[in-house]
N, C-alpha and C. Protein backbone atom coordinates (compact mmCIF):
# COMPACT_ATOMS: atom_id res chain seq x y z
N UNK A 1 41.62 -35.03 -40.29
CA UNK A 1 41.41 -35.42 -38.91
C UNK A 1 39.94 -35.22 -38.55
N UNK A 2 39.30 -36.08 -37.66
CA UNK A 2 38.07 -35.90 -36.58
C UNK A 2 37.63 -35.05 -36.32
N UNK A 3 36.75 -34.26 -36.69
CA UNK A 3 36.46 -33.09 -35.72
C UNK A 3 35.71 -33.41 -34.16
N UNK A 4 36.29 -33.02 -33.09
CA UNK A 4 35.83 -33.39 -31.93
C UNK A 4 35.28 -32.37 -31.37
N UNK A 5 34.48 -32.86 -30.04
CA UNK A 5 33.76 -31.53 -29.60
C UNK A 5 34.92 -30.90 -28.79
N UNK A 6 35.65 -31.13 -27.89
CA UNK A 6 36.94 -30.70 -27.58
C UNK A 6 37.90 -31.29 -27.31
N UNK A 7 39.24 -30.55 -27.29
CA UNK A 7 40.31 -31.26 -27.79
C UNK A 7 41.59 -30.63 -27.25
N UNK A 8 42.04 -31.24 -25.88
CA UNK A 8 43.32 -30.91 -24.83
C UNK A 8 44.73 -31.20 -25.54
N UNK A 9 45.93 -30.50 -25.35
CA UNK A 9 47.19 -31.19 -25.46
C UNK A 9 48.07 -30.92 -24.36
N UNK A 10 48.06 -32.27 -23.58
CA UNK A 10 48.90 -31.75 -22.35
C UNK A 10 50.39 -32.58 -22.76
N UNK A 11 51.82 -31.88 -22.86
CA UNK A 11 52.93 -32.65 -23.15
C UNK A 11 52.69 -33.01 -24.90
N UNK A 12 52.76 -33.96 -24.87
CA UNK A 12 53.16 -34.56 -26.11
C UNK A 12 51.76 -35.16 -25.94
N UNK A 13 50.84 -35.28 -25.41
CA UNK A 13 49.30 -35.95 -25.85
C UNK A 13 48.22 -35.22 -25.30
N UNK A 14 47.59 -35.80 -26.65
CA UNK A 14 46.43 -35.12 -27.18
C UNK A 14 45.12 -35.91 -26.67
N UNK A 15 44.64 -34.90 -25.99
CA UNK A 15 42.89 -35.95 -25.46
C UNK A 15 41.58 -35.46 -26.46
N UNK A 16 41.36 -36.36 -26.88
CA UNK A 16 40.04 -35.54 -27.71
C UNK A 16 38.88 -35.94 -27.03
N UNK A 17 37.91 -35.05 -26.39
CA UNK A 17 36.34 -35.34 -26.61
C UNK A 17 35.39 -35.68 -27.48
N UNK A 18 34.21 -36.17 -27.10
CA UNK A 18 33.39 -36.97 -27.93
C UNK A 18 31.90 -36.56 -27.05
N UNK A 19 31.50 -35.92 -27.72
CA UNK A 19 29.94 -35.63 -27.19
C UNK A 19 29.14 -36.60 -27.36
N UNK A 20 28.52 -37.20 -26.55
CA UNK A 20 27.53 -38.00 -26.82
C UNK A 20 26.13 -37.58 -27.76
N UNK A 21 25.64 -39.12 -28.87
CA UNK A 21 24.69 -38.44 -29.61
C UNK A 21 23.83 -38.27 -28.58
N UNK A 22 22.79 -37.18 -29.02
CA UNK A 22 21.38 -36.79 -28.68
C UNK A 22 20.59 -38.19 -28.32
N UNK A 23 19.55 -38.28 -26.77
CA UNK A 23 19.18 -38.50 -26.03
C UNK A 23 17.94 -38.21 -25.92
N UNK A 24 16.83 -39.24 -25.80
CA UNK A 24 15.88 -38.64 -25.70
C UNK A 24 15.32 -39.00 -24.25
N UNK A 25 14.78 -38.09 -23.39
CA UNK A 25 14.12 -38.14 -21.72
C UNK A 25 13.79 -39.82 -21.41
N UNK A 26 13.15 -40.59 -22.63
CA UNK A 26 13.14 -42.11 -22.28
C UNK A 26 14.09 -42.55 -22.01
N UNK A 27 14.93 -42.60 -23.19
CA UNK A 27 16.26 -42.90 -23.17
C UNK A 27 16.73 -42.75 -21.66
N UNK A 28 16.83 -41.63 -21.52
CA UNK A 28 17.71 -41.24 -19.94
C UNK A 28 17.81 -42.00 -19.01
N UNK A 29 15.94 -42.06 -19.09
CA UNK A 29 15.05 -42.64 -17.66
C UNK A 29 15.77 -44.14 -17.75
N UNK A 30 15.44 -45.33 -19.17
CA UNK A 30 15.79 -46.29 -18.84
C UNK A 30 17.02 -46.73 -18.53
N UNK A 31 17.80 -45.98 -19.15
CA UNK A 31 19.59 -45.59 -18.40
C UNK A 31 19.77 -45.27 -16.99
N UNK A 32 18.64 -44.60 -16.79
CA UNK A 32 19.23 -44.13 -15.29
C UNK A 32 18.40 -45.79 -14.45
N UNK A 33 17.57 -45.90 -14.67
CA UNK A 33 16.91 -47.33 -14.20
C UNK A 33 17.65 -48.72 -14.27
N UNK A 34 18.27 -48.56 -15.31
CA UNK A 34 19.17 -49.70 -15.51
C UNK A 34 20.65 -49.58 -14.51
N UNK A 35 21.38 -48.42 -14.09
CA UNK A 35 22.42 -48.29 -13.28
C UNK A 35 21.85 -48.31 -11.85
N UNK A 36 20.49 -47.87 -11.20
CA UNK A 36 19.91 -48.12 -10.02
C UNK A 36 19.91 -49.51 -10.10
N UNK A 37 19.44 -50.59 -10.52
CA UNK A 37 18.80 -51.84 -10.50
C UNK A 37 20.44 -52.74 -10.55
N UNK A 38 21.51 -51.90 -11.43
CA UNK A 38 22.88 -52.28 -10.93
C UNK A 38 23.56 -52.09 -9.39
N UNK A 39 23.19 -51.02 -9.12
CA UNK A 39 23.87 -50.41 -8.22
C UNK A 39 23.44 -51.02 -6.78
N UNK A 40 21.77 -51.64 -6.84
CA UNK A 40 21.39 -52.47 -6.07
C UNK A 40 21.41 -53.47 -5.74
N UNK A 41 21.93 -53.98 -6.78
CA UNK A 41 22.04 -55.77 -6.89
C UNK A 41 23.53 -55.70 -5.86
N UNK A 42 24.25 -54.82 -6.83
CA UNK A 42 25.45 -54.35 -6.19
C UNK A 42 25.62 -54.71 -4.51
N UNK A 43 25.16 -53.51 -3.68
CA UNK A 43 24.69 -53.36 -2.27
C UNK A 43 24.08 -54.74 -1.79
N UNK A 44 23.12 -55.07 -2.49
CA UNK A 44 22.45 -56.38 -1.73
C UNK A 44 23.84 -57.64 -1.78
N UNK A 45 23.94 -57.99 -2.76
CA UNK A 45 25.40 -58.90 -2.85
C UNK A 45 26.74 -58.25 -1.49
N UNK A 46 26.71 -57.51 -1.31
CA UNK A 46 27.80 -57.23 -0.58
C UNK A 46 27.50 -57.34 0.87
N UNK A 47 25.72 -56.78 1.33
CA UNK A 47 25.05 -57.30 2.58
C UNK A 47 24.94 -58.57 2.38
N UNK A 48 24.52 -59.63 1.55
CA UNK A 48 24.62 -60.60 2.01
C UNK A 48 26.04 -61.29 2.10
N UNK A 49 27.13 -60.59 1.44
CA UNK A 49 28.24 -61.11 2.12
C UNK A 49 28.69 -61.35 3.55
N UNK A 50 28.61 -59.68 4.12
CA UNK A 50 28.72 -59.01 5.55
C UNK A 50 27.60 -59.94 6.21
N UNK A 51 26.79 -60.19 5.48
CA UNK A 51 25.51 -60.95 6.61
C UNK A 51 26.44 -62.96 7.14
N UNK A 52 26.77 -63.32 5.54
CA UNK A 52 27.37 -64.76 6.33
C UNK A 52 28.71 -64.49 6.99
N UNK A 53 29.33 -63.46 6.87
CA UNK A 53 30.32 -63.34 7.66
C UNK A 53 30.39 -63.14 9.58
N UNK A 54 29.25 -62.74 9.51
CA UNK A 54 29.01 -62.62 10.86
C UNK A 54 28.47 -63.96 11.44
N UNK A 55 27.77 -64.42 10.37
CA UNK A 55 26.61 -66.28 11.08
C UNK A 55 28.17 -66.93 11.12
């Protein structure tokens, strides 16, 4: 079997964890940059929904 980083059994199932590989501070940054620039598009799409709903 897998060795996992941790590993629950609630009932009859088993959850295993999975640590993510190692990360480096770039890495992070353009991850975290890439879910802002989602998360905005996001918001703007939904104001301009609310916006023709009112015209």
């Amino acid at each position: 079997m897998e060795a996992y980083d941790m590993t629950i059994k609630v009932g009859k199932t088993t959850i295993c964890f999975v640590a993510p590989s190692s990360v480096t501070d770039s890495e992070i940054e353009r991850i975290l940059d890439e879910f802002h620039f989602a998360g905005w598009a996001i918001l703007e799409e939904i104001q301009e929904k609310e916006e023709s709903k009112i015209l």
